[in-house]
PDB file of N, CA and C in Angstrom:
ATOM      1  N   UNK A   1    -123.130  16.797-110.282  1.00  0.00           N
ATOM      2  CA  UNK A   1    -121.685  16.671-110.249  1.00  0.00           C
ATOM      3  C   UNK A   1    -121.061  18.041-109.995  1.00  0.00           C
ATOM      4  N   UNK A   2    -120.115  18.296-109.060  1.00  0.00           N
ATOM      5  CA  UNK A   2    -119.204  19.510-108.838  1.00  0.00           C
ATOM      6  C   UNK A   2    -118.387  19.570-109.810  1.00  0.00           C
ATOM      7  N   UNK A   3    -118.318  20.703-110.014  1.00  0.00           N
ATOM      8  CA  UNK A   3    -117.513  21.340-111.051  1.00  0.00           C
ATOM      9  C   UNK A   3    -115.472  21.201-110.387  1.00  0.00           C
ATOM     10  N   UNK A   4    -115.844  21.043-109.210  1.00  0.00           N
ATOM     11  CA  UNK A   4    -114.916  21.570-107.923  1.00  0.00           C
ATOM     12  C   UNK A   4    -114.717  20.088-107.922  1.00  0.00           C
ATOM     13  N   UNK A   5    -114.501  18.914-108.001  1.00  0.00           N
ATOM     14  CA  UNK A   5    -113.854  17.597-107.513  1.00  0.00           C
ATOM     15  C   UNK A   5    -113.148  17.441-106.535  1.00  0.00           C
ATOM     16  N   UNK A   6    -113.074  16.552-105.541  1.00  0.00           N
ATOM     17  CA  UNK A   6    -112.168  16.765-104.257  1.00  0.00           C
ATOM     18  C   UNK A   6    -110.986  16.442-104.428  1.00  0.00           C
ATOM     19  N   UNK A   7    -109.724  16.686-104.129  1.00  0.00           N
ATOM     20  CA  UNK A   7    -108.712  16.905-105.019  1.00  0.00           C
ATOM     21  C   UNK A   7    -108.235  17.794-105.734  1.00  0.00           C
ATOM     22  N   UNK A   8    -109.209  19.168-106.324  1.00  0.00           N
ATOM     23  CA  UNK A   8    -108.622  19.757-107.208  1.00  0.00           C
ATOM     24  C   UNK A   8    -107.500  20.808-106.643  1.00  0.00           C
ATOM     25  N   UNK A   9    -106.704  21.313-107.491  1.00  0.00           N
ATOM     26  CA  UNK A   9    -105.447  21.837-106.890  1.00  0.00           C
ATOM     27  C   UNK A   9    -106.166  23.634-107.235  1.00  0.00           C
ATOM     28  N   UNK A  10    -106.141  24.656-106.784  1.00  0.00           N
ATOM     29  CA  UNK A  10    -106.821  25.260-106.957  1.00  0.00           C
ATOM     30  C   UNK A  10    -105.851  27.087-106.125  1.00  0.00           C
ATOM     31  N   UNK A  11    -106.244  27.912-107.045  1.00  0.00           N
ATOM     32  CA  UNK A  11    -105.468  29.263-106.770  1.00  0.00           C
ATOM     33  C   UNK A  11    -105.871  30.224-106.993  1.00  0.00           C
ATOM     34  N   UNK A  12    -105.855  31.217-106.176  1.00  0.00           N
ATOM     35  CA  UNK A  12    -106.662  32.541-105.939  1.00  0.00           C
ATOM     36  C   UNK A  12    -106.057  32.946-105.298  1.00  0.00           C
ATOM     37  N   UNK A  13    -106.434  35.032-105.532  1.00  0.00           N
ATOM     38  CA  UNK A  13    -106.187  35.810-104.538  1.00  0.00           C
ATOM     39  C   UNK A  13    -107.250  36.379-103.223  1.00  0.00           C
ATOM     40  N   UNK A  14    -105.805  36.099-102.101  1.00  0.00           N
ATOM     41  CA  UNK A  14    -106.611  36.752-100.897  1.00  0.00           C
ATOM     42  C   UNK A  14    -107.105  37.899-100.920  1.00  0.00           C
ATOM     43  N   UNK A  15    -106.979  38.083 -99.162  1.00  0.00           N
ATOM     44  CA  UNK A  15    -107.902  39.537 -99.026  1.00  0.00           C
ATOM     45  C   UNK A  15    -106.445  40.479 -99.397  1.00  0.00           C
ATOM     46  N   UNK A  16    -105.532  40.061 -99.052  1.00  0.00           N
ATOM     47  CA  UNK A  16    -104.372  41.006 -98.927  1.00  0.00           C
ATOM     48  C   UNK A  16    -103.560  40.911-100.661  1.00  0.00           C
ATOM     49  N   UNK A  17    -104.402  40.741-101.613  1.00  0.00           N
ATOM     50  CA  UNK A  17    -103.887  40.589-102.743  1.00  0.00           C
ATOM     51  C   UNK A  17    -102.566  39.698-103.384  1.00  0.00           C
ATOM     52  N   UNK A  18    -102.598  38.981-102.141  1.00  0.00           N
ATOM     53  CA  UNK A  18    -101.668  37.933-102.308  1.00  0.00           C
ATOM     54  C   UNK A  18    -102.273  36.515-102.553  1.00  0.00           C
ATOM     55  N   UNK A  19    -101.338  35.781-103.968  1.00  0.00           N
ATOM     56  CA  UNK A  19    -101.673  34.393-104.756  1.00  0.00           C
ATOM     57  C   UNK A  19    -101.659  33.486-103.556  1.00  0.00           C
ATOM     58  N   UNK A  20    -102.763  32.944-103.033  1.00  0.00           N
ATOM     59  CA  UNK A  20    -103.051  31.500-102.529  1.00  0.00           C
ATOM     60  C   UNK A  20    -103.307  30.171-103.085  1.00  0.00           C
ATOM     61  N   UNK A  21    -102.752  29.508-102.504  1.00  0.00           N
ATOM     62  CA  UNK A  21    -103.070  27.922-103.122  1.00  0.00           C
ATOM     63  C   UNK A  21    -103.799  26.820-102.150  1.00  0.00           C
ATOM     64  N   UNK A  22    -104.805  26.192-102.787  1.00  0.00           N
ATOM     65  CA  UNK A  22    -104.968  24.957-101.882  1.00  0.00           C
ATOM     66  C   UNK A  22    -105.520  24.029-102.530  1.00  0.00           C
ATOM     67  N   UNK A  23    -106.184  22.746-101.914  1.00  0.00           N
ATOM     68  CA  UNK A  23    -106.811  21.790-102.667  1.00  0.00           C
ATOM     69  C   UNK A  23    -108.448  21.690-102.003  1.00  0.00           C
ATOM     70  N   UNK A  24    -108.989  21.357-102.765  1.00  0.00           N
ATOM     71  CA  UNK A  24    -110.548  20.955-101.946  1.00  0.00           C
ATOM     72  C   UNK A  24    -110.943  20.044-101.582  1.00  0.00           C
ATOM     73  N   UNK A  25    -111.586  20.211-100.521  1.00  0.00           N
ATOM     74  CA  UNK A  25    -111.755  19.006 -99.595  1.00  0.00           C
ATOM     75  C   UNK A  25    -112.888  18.690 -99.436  1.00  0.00           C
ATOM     76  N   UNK A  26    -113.772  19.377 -99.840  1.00  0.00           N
ATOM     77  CA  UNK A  26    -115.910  19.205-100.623  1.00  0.00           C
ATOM     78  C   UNK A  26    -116.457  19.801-100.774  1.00  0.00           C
ATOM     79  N   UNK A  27    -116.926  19.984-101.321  1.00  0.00           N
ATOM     80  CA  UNK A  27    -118.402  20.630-101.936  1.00  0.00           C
ATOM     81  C   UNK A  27    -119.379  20.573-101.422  1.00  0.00           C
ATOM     82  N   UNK A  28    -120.505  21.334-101.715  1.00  0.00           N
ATOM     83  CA  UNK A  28    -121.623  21.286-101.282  1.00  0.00           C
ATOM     84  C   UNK A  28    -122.838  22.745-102.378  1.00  0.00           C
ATOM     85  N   UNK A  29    -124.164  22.397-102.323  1.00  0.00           N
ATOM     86  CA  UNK A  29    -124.705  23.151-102.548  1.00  0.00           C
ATOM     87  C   UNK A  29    -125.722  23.328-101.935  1.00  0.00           C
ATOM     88  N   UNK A  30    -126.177  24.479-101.708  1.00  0.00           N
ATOM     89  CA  UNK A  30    -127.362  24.973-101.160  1.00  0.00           C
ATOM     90  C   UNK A  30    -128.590  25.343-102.065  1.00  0.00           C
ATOM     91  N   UNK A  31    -129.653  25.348-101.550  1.00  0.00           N
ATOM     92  CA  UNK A  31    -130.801  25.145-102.256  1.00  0.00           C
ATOM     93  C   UNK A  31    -130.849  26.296-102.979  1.00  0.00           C
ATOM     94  N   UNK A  32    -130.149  27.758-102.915  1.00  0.00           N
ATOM     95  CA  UNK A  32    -130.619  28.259-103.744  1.00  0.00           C
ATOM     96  C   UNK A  32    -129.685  28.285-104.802  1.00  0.00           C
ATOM     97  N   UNK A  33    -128.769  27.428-105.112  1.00  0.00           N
ATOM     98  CA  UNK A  33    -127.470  27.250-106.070  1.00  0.00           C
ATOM     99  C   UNK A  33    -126.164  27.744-105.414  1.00  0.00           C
ATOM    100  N   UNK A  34    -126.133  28.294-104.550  1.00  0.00           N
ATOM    101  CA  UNK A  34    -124.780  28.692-104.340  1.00  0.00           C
ATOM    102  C   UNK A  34    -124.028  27.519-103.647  1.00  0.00           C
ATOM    103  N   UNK A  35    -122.610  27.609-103.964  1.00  0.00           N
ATOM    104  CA  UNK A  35    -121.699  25.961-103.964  1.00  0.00           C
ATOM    105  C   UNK A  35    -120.863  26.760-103.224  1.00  0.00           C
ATOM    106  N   UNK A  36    -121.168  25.566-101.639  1.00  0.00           N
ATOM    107  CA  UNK A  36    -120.052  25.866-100.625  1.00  0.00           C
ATOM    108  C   UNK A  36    -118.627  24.803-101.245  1.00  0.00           C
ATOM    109  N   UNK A  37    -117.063  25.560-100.797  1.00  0.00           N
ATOM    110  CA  UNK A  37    -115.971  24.775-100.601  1.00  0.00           C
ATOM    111  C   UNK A  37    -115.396  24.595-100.003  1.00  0.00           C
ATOM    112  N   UNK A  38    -114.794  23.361 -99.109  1.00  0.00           N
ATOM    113  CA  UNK A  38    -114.026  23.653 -98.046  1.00  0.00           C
ATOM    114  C   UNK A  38    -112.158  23.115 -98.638  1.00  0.00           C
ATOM    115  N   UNK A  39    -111.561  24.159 -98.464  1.00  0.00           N
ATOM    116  CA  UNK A  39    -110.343  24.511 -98.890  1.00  0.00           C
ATOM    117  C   UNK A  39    -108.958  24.091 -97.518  1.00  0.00           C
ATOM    118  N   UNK A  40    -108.423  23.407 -97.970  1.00  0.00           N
ATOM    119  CA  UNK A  40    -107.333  22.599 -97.584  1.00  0.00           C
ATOM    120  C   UNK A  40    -106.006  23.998 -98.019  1.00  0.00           C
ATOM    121  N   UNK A  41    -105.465  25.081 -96.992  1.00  0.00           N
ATOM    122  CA  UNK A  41    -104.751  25.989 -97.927  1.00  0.00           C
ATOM    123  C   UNK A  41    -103.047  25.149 -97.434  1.00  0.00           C
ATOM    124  N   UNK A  42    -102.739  25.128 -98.821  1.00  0.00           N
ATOM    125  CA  UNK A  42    -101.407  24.618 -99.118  1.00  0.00           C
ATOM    126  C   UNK A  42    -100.468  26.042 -98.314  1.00  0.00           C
ATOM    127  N   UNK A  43     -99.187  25.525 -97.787  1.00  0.00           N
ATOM    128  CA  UNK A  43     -98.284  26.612 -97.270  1.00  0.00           C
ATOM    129  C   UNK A  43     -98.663  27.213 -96.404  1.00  0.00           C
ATOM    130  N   UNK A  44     -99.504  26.942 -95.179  1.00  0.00           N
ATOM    131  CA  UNK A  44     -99.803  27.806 -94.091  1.00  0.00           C
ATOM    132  C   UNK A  44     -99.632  27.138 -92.653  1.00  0.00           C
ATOM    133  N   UNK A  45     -98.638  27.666 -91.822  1.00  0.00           N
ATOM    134  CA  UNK A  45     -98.334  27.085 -90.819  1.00  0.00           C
ATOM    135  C   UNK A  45     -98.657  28.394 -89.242  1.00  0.00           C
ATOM    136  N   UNK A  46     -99.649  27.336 -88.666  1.00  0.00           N
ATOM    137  CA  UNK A  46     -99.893  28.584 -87.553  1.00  0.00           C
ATOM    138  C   UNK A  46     -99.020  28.215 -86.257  1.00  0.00           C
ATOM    139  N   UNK A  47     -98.284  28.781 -86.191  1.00  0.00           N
ATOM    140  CA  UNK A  47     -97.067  29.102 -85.172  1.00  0.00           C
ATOM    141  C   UNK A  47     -97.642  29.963 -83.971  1.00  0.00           C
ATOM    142  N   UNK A  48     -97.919  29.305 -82.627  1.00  0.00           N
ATOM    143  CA  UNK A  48     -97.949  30.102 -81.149  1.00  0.00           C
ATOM    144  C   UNK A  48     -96.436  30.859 -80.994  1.00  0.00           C
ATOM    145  N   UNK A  49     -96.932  32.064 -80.539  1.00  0.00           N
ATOM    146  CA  UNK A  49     -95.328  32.334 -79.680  1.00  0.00           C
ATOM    147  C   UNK A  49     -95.664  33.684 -78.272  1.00  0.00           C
ATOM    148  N   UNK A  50     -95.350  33.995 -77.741  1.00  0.00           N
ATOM    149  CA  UNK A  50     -95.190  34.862 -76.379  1.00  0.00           C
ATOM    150  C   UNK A  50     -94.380  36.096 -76.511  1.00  0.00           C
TER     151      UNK A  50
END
């Protein structure tokens, strides 16, 4: 069982020392224990412009 549930609402800091938020979207582990997450980040909109 993940500790990490899909769904969970979840917050940390970036690289730039700024509070991020997102939710998770799965789990996974690898054989030697380390637990991949794939992170859904709340508030981020990527905008093209010229």
């Amino acid at each position: 069982m993940s500790s990490l549930p899909a769904g969970t609402r979840i917050f940390f800091y970036n690289s730039n020392g700024r509070l991020t938020g997102g939710i998770v979207e799965s789990t996974s582990a690898m054989e030697n224990g380390m637990q991949i997450v794939i992170i859904l980040f709340l508030g981020v909109a990527n905008l093209a412009y010229t």
